[in-house]
PDB file of N, CA and C in Angstrom:
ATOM      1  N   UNK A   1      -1.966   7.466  -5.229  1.00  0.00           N
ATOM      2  CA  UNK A   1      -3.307   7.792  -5.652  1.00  0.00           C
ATOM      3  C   UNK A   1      -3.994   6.585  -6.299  1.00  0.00           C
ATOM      4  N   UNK A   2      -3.422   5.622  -6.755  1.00  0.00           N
ATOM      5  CA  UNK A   2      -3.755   4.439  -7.560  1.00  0.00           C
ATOM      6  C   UNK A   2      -4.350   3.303  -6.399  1.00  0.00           C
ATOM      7  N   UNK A   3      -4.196   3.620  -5.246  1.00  0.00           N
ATOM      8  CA  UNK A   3      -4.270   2.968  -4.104  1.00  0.00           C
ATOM      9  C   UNK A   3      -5.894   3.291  -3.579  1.00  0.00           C
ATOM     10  N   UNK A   4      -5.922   4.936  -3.630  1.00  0.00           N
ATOM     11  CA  UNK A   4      -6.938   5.759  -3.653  1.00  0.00           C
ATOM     12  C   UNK A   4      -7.960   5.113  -4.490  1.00  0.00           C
ATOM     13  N   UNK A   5      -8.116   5.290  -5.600  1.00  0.00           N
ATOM     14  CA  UNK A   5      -8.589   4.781  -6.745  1.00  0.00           C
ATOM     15  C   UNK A   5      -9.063   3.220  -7.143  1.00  0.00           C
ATOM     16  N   UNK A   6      -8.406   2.329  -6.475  1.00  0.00           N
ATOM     17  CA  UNK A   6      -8.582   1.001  -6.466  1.00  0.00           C
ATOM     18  C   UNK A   6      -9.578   0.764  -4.918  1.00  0.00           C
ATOM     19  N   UNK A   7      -9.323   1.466  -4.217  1.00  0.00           N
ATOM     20  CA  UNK A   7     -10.675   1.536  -2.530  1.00  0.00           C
ATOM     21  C   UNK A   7     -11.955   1.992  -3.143  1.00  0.00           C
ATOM     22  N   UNK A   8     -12.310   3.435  -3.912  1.00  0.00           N
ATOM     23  CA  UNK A   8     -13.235   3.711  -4.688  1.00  0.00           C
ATOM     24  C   UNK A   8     -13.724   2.498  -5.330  1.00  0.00           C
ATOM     25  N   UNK A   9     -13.358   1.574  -6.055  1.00  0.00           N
ATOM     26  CA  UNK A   9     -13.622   0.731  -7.181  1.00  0.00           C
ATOM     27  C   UNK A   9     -14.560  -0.690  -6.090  1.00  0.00           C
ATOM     28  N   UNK A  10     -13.329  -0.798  -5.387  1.00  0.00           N
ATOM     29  CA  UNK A  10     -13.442  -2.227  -4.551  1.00  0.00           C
ATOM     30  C   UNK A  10     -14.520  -1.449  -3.483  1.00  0.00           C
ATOM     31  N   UNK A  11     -14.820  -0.437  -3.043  1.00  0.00           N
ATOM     32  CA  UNK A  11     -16.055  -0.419  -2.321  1.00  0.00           C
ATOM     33  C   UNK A  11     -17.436  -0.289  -2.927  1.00  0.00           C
ATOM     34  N   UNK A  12     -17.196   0.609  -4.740  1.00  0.00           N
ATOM     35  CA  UNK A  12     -18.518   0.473  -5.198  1.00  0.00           C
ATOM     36  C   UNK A  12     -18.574  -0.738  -5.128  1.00  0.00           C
ATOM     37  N   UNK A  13     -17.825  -1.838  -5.932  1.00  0.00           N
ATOM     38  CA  UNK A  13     -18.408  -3.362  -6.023  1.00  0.00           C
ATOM     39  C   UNK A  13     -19.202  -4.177  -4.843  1.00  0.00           C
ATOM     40  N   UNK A  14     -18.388  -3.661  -3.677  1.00  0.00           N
ATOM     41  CA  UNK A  14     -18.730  -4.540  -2.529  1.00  0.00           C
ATOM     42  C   UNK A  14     -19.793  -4.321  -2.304  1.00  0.00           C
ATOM     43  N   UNK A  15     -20.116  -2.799  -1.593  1.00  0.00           N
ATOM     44  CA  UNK A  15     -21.196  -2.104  -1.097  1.00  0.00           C
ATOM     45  C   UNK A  15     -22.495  -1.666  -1.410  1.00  0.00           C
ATOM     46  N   UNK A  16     -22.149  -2.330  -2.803  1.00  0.00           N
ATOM     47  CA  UNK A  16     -23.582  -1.140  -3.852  1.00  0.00           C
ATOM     48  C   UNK A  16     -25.031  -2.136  -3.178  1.00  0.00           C
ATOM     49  N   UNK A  17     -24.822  -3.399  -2.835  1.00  0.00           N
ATOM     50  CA  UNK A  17     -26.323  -3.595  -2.464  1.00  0.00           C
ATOM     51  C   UNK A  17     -26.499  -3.334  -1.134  1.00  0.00           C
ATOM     52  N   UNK A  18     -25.557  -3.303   0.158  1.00  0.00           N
ATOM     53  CA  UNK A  18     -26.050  -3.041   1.124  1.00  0.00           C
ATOM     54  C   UNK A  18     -26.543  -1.244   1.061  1.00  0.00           C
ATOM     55  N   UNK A  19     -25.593  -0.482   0.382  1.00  0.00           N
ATOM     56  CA  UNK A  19     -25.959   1.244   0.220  1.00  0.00           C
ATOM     57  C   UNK A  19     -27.103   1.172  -0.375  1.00  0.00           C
ATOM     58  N   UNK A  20     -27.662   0.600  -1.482  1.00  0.00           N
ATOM     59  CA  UNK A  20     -28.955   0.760  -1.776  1.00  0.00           C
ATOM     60  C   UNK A  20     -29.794   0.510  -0.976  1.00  0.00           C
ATOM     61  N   UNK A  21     -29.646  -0.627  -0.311  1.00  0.00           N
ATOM     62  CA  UNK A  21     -30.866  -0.812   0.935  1.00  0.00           C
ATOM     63  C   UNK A  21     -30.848  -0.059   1.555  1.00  0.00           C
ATOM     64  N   UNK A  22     -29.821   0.630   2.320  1.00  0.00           N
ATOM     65  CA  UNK A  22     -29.820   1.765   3.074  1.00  0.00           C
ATOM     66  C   UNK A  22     -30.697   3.077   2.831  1.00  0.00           C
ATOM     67  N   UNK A  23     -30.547   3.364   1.396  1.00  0.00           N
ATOM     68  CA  UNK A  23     -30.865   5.006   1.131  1.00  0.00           C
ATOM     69  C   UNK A  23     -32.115   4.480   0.491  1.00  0.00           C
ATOM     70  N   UNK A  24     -32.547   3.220   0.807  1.00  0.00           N
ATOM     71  CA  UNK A  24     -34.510   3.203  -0.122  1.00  0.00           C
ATOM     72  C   UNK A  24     -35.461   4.366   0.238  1.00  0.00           C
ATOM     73  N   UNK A  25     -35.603   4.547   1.206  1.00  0.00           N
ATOM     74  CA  UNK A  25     -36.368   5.351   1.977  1.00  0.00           C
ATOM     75  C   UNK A  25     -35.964   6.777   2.267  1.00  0.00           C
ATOM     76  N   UNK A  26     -34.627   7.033   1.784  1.00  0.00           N
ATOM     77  CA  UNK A  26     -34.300   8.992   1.961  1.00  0.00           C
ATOM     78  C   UNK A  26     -34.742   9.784   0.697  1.00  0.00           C
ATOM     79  N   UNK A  27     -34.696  10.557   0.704  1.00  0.00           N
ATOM     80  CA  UNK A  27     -34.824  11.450  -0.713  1.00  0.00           C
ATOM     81  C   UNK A  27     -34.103  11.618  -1.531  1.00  0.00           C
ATOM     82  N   UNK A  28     -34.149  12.200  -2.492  1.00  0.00           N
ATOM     83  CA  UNK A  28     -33.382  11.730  -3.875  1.00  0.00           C
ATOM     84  C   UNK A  28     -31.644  12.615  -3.417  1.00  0.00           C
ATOM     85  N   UNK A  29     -31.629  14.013  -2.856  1.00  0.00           N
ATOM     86  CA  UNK A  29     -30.869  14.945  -2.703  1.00  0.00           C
ATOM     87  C   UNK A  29     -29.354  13.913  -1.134  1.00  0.00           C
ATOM     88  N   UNK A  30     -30.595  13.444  -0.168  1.00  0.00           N
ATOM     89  CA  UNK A  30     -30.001  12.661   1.127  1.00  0.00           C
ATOM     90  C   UNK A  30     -29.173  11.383   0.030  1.00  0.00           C
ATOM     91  N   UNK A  31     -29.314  10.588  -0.729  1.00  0.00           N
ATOM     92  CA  UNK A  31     -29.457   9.421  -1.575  1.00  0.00           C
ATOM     93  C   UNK A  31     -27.860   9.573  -2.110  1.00  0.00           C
ATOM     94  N   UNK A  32     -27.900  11.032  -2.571  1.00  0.00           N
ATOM     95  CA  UNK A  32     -27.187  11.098  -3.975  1.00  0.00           C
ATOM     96  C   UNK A  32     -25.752  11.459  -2.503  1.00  0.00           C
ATOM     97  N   UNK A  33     -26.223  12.378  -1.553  1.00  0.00           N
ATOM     98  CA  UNK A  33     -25.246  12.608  -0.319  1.00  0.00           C
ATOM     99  C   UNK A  33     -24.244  11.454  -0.353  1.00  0.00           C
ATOM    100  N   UNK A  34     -25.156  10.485   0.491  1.00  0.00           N
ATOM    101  CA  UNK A  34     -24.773   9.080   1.203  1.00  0.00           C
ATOM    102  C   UNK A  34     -23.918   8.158   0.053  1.00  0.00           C
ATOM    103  N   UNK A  35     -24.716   8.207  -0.937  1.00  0.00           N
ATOM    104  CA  UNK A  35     -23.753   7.317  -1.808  1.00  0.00           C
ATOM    105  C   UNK A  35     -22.306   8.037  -2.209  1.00  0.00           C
ATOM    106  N   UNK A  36     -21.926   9.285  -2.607  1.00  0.00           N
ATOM    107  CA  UNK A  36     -21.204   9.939  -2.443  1.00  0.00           C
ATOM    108  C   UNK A  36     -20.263  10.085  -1.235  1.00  0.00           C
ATOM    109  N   UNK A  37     -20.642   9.993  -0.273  1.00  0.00           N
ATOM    110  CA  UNK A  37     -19.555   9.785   1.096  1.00  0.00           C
ATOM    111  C   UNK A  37     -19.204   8.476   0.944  1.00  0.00           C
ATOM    112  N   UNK A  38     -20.328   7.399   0.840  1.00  0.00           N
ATOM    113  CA  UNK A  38     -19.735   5.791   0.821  1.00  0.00           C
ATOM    114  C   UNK A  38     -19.123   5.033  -0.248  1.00  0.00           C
ATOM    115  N   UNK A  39     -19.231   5.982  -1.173  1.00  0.00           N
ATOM    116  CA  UNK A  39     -18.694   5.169  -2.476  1.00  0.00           C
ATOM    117  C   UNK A  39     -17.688   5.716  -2.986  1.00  0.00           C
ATOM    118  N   UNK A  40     -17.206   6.810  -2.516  1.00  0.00           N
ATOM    119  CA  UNK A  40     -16.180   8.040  -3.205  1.00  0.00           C
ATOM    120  C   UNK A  40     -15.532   8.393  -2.085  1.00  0.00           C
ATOM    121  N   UNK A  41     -16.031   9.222  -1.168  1.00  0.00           N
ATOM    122  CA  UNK A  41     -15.317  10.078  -0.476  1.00  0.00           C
ATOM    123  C   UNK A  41     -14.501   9.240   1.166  1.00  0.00           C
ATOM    124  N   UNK A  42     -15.140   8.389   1.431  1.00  0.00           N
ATOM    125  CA  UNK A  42     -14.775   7.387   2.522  1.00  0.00           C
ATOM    126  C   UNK A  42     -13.443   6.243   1.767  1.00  0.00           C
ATOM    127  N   UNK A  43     -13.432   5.943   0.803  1.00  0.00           N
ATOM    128  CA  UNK A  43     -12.531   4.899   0.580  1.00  0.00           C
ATOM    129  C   UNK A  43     -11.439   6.125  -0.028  1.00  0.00           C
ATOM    130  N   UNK A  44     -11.717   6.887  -0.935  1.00  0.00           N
ATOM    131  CA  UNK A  44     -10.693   7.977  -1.331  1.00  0.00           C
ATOM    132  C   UNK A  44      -9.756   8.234   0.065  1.00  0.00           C
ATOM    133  N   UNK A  45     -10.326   8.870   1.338  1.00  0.00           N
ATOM    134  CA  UNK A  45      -9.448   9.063   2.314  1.00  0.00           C
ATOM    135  C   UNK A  45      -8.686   7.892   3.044  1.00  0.00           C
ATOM    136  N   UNK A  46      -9.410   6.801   3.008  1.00  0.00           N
ATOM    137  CA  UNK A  46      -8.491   5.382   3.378  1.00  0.00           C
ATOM    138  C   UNK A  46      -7.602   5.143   2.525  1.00  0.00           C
ATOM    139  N   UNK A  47      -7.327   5.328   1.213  1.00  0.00           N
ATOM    140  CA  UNK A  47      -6.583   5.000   0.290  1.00  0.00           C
ATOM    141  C   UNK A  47      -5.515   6.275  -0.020  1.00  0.00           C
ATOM    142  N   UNK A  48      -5.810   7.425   0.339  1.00  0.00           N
ATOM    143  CA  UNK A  48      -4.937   8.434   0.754  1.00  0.00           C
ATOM    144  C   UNK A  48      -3.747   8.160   2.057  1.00  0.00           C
ATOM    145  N   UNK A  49      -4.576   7.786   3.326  1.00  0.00           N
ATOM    146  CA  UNK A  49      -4.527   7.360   4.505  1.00  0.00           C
ATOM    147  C   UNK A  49      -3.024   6.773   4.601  1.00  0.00           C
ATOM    148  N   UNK A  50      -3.872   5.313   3.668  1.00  0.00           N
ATOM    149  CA  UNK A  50      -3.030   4.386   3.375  1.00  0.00           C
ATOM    150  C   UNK A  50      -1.259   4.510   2.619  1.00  0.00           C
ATOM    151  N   UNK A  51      -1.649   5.816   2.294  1.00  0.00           N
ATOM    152  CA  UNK A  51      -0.432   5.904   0.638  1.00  0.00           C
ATOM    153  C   UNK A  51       0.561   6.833   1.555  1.00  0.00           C
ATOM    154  N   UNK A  52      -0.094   7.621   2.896  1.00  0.00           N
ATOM    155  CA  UNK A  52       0.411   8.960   4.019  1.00  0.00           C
ATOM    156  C   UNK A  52       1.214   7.449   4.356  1.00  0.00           C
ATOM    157  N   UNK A  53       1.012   6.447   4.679  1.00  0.00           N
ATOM    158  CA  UNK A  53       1.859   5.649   6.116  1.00  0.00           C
ATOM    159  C   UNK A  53       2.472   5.069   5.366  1.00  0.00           C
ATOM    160  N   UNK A  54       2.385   4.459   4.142  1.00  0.00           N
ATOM    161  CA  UNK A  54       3.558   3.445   2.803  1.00  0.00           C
ATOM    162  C   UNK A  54       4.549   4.786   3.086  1.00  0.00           C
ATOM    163  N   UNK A  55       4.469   6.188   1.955  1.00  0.00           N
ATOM    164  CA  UNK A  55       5.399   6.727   1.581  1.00  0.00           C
ATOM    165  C   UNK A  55       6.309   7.210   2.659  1.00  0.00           C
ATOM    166  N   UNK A  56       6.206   7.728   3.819  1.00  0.00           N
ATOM    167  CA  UNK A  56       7.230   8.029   5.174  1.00  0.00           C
ATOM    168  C   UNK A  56       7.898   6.300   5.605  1.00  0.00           C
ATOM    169  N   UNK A  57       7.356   5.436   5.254  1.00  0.00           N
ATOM    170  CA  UNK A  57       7.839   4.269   5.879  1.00  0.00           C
ATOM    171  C   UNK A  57       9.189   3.655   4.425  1.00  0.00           C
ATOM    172  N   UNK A  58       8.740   3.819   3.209  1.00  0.00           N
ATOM    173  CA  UNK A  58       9.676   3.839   2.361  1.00  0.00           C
ATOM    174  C   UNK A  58      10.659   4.555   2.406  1.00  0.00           C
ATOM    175  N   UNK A  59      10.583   5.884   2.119  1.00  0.00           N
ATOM    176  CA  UNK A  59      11.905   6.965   2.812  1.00  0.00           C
ATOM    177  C   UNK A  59      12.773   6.260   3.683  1.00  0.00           C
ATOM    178  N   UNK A  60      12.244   6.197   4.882  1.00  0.00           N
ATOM    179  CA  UNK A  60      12.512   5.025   6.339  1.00  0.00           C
ATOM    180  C   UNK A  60      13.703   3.873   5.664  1.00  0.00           C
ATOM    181  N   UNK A  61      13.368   3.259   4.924  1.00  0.00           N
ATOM    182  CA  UNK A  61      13.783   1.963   4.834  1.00  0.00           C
ATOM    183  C   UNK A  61      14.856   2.436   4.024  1.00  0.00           C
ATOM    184  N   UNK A  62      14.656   3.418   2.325  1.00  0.00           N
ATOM    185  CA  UNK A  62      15.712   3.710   1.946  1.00  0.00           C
ATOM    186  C   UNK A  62      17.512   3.801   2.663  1.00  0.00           C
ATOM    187  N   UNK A  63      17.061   4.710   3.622  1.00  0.00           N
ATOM    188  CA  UNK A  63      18.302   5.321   4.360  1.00  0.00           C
ATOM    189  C   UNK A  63      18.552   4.168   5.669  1.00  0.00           C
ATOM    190  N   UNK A  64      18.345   2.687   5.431  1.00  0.00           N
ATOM    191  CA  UNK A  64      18.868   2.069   6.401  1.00  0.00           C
ATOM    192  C   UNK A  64      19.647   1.501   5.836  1.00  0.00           C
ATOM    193  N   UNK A  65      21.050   1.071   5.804  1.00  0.00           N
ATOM    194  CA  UNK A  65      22.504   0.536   5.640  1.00  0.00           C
ATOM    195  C   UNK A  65      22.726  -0.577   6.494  1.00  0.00           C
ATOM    196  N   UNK A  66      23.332  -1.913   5.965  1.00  0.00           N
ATOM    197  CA  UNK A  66      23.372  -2.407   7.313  1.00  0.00           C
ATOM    198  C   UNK A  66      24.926  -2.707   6.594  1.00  0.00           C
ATOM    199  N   UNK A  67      25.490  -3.465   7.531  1.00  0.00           N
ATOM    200  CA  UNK A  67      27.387  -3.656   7.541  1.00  0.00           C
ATOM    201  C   UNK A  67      27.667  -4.217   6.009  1.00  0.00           C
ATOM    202  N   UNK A  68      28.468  -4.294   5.514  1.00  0.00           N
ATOM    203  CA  UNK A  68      28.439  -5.207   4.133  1.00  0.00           C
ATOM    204  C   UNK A  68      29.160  -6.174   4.821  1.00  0.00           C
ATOM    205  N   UNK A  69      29.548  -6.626   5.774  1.00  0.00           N
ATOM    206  CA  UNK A  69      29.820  -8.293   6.025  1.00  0.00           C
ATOM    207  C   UNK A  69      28.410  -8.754   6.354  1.00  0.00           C
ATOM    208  N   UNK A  70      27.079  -8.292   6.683  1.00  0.00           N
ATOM    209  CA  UNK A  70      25.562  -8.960   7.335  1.00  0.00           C
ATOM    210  C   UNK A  70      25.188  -9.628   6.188  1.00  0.00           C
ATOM    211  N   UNK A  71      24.802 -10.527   5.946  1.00  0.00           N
ATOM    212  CA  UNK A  71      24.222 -11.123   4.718  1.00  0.00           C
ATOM    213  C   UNK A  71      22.995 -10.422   4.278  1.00  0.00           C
ATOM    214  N   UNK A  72      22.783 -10.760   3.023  1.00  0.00           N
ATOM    215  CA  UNK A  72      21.137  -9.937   2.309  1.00  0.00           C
ATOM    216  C   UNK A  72      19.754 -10.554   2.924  1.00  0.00           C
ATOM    217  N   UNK A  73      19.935 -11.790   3.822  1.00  0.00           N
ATOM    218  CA  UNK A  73      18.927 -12.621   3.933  1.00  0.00           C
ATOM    219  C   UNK A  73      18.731 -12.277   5.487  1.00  0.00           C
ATOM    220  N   UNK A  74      19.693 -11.360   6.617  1.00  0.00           N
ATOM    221  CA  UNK A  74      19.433 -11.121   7.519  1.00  0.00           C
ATOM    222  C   UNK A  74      19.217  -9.767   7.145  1.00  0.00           C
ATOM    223  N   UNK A  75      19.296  -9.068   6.215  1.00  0.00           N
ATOM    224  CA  UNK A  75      18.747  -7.568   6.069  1.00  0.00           C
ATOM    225  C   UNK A  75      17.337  -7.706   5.473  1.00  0.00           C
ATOM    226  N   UNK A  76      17.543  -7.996   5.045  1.00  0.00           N
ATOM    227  CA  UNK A  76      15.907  -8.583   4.206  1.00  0.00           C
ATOM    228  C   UNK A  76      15.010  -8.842   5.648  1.00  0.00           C
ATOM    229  N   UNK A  77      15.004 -10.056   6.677  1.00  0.00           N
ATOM    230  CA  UNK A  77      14.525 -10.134   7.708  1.00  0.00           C
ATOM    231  C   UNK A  77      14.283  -9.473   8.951  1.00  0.00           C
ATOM    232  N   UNK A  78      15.534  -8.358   8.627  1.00  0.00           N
ATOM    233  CA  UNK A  78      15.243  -7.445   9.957  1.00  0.00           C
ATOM    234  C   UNK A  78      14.847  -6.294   9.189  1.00  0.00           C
ATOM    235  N   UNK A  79      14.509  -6.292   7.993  1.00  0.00           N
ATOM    236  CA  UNK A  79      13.614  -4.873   7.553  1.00  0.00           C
ATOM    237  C   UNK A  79      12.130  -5.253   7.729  1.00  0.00           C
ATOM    238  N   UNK A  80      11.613  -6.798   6.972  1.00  0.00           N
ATOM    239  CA  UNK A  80      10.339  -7.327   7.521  1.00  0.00           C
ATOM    240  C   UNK A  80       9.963  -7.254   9.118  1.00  0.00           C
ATOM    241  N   UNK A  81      10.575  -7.751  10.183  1.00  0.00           N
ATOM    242  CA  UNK A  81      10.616  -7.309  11.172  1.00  0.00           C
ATOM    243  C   UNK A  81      10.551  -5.883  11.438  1.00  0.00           C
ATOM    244  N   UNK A  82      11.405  -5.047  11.317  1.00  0.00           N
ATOM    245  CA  UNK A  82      11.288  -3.529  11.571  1.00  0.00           C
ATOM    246  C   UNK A  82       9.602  -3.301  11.357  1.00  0.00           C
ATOM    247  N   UNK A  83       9.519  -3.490   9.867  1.00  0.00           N
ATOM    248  CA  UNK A  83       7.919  -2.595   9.075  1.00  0.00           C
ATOM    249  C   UNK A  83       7.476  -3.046   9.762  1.00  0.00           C
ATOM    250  N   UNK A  84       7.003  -4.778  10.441  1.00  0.00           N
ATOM    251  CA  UNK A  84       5.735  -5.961  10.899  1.00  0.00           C
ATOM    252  C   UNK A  84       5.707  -4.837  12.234  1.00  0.00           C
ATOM    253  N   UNK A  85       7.131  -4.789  12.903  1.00  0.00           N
ATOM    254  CA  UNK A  85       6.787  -3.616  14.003  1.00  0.00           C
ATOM    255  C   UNK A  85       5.603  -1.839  14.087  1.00  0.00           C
ATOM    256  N   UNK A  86       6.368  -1.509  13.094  1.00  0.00           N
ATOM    257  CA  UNK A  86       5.599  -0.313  12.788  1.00  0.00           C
ATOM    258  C   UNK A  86       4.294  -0.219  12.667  1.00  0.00           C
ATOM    259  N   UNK A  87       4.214  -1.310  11.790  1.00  0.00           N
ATOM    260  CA  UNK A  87       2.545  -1.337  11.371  1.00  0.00           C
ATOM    261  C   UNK A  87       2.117  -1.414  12.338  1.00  0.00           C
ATOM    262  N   UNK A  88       2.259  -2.709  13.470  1.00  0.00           N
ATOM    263  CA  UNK A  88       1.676  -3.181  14.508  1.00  0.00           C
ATOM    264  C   UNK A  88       1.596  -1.435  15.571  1.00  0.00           C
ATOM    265  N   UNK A  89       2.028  -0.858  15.710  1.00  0.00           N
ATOM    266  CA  UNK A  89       2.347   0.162  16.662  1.00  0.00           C
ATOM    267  C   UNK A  89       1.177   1.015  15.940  1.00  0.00           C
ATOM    268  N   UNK A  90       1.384   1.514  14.774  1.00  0.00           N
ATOM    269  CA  UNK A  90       0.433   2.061  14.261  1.00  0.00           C
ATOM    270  C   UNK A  90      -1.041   2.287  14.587  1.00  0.00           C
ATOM    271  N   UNK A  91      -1.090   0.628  14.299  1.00  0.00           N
ATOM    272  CA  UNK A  91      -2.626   0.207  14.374  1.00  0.00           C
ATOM    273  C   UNK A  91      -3.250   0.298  15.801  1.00  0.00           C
ATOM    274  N   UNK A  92      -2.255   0.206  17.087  1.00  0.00           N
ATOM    275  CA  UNK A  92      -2.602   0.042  17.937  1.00  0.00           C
ATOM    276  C   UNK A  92      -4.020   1.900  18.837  1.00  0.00           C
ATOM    277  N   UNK A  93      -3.857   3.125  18.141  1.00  0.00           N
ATOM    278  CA  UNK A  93      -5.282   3.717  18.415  1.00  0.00           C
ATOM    279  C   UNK A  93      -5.785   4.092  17.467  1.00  0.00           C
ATOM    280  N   UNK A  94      -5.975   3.363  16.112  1.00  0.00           N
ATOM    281  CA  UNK A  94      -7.278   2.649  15.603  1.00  0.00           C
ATOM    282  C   UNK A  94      -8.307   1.236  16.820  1.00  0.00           C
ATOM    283  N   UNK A  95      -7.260   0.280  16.661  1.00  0.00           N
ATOM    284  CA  UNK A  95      -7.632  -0.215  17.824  1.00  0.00           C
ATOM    285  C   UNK A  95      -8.298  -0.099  19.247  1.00  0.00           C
ATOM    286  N   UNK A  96      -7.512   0.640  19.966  1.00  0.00           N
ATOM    287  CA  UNK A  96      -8.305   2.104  21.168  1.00  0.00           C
ATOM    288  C   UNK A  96      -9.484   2.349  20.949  1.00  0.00           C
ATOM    289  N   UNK A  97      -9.518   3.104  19.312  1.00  0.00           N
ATOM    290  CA  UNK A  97     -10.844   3.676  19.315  1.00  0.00           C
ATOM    291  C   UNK A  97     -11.927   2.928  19.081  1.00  0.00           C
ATOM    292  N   UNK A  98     -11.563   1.590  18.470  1.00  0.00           N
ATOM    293  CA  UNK A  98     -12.660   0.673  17.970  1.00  0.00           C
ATOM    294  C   UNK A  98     -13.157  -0.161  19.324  1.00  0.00           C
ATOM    295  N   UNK A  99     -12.198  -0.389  20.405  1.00  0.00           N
ATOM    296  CA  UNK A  99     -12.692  -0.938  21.141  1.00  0.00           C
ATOM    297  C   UNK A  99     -13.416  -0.212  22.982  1.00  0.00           C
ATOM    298  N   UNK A 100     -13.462   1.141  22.299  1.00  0.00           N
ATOM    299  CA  UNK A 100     -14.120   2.508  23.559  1.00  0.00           C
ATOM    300  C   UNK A 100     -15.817   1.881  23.335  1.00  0.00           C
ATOM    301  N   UNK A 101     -16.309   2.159  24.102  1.00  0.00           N
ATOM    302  CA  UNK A 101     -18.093   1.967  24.004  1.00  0.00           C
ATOM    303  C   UNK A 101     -18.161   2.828  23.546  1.00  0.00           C
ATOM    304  N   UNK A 102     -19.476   2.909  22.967  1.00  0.00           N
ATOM    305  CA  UNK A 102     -19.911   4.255  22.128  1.00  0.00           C
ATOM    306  C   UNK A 102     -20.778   5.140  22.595  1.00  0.00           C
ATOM    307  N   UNK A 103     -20.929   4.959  23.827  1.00  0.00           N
ATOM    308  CA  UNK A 103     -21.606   5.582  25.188  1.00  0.00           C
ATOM    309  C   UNK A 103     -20.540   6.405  25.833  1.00  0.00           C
ATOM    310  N   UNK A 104     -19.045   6.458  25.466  1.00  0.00           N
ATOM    311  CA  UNK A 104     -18.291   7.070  25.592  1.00  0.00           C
ATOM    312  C   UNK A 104     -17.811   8.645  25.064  1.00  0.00           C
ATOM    313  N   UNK A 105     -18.022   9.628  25.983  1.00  0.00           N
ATOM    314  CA  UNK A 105     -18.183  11.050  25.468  1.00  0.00           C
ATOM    315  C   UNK A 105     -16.848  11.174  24.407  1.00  0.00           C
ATOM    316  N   UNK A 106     -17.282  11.399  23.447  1.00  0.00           N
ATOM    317  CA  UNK A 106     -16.029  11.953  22.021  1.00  0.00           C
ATOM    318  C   UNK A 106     -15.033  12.588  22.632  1.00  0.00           C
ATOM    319  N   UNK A 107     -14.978  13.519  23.947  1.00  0.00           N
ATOM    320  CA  UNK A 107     -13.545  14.148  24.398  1.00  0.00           C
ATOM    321  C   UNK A 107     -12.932  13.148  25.056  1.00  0.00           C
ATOM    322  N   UNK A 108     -13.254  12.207  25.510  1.00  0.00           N
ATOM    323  CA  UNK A 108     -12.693  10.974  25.934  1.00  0.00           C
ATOM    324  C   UNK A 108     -12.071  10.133  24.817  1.00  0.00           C
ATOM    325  N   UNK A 109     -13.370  10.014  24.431  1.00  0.00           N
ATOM    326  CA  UNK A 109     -12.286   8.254  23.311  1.00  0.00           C
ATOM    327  C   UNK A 109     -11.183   9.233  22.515  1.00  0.00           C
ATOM    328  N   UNK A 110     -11.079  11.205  22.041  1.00  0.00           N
ATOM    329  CA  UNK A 110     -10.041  11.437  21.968  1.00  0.00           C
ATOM    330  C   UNK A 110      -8.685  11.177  22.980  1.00  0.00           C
ATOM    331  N   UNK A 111      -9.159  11.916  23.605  1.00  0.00           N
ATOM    332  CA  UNK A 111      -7.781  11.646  24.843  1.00  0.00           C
ATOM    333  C   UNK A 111      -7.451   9.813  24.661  1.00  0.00           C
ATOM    334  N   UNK A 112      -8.253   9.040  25.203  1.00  0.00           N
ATOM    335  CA  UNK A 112      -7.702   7.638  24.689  1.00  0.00           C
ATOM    336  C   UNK A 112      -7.222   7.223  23.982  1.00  0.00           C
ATOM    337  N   UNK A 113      -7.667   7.960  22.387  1.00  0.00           N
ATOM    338  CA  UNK A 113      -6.977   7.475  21.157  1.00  0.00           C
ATOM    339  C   UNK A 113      -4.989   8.067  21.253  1.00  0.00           C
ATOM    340  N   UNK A 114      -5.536   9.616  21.780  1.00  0.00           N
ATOM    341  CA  UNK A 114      -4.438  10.234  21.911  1.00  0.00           C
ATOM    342  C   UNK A 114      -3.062   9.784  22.708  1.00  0.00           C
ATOM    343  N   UNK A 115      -3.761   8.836  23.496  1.00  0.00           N
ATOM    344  CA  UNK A 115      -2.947   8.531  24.434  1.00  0.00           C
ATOM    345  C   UNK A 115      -2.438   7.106  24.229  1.00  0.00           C
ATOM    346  N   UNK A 116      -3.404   6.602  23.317  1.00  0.00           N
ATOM    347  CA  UNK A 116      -2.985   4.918  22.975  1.00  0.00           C
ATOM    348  C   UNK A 116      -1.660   5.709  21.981  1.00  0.00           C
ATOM    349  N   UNK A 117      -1.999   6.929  20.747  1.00  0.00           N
ATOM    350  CA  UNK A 117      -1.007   7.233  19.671  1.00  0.00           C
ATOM    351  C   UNK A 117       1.009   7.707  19.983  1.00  0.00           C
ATOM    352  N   UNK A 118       0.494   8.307  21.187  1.00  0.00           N
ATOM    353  CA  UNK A 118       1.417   8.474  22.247  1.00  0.00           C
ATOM    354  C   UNK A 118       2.459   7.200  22.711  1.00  0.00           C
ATOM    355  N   UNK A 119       2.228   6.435  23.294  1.00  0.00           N
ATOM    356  CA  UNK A 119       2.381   4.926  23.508  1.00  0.00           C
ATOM    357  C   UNK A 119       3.004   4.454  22.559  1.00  0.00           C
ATOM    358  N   UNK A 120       1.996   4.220  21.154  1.00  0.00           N
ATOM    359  CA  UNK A 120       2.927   3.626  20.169  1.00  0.00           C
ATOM    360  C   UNK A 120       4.109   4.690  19.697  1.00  0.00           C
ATOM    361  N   UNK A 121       4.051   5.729  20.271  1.00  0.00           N
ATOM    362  CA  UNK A 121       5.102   6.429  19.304  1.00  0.00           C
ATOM    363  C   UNK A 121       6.563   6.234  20.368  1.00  0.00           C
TER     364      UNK A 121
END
């Protein structure tokens, strides 16, 4: 949640002048919306997001053993390796979806995403 909490912080800072330019012109009720999804509720779920794919990947790593003759410096390297893997697999339909046109019907870039998530799994 501290992860959560630190996205909130680091997006008010970033964002507060481009969001103001944005909402000059909506009404006070649209204003109070928008800043509320962009300043709170959008980084809260990335930082949730974020804390869903750390904590199953820690578990993960706990329960891996390797021989006690392997040295600490080749376990150490093939756990960096392992995660550098995961992540990479992960990311790959975020990716999918970022790179569909946006002229692309939403039951599509699902199935694509679905199917890139598929793949990596």
């Amino acid at each position: 949640m501290l992860t959560a909490m630190l996205e909130v912080l680091i997006s008010f800072s970033l964002n507060r002048a481009i969001i103001n330019t944005k909402t000059l012109f909506m009404e006070r009720w649209e204003k109070r919306l928008f800043k509320l999804k962009f300043h709170v509720l959008y980084p809260f779920l990335l930082g949730v997001a974020s804390w869903c794919f750390v904590f199953p990947l820690e578990l993960l790593i706990k329960y891996i053993d390797f021989s006690p003759d392997s040295s600490k410096v080749f376990g150490f390297f093939s756990l960096v390796g392992f995660t550098t893997f995961i992540i990479i697999l992960s990311l790959l339909p975020g990716l999918t979806f970022l790179s569909l046109p946006n002229s692309m019907r939403v039951s599509r870039q699902l199935i694509a995403v679905t199917f890139m998530t598929i793949v990596a799994i």
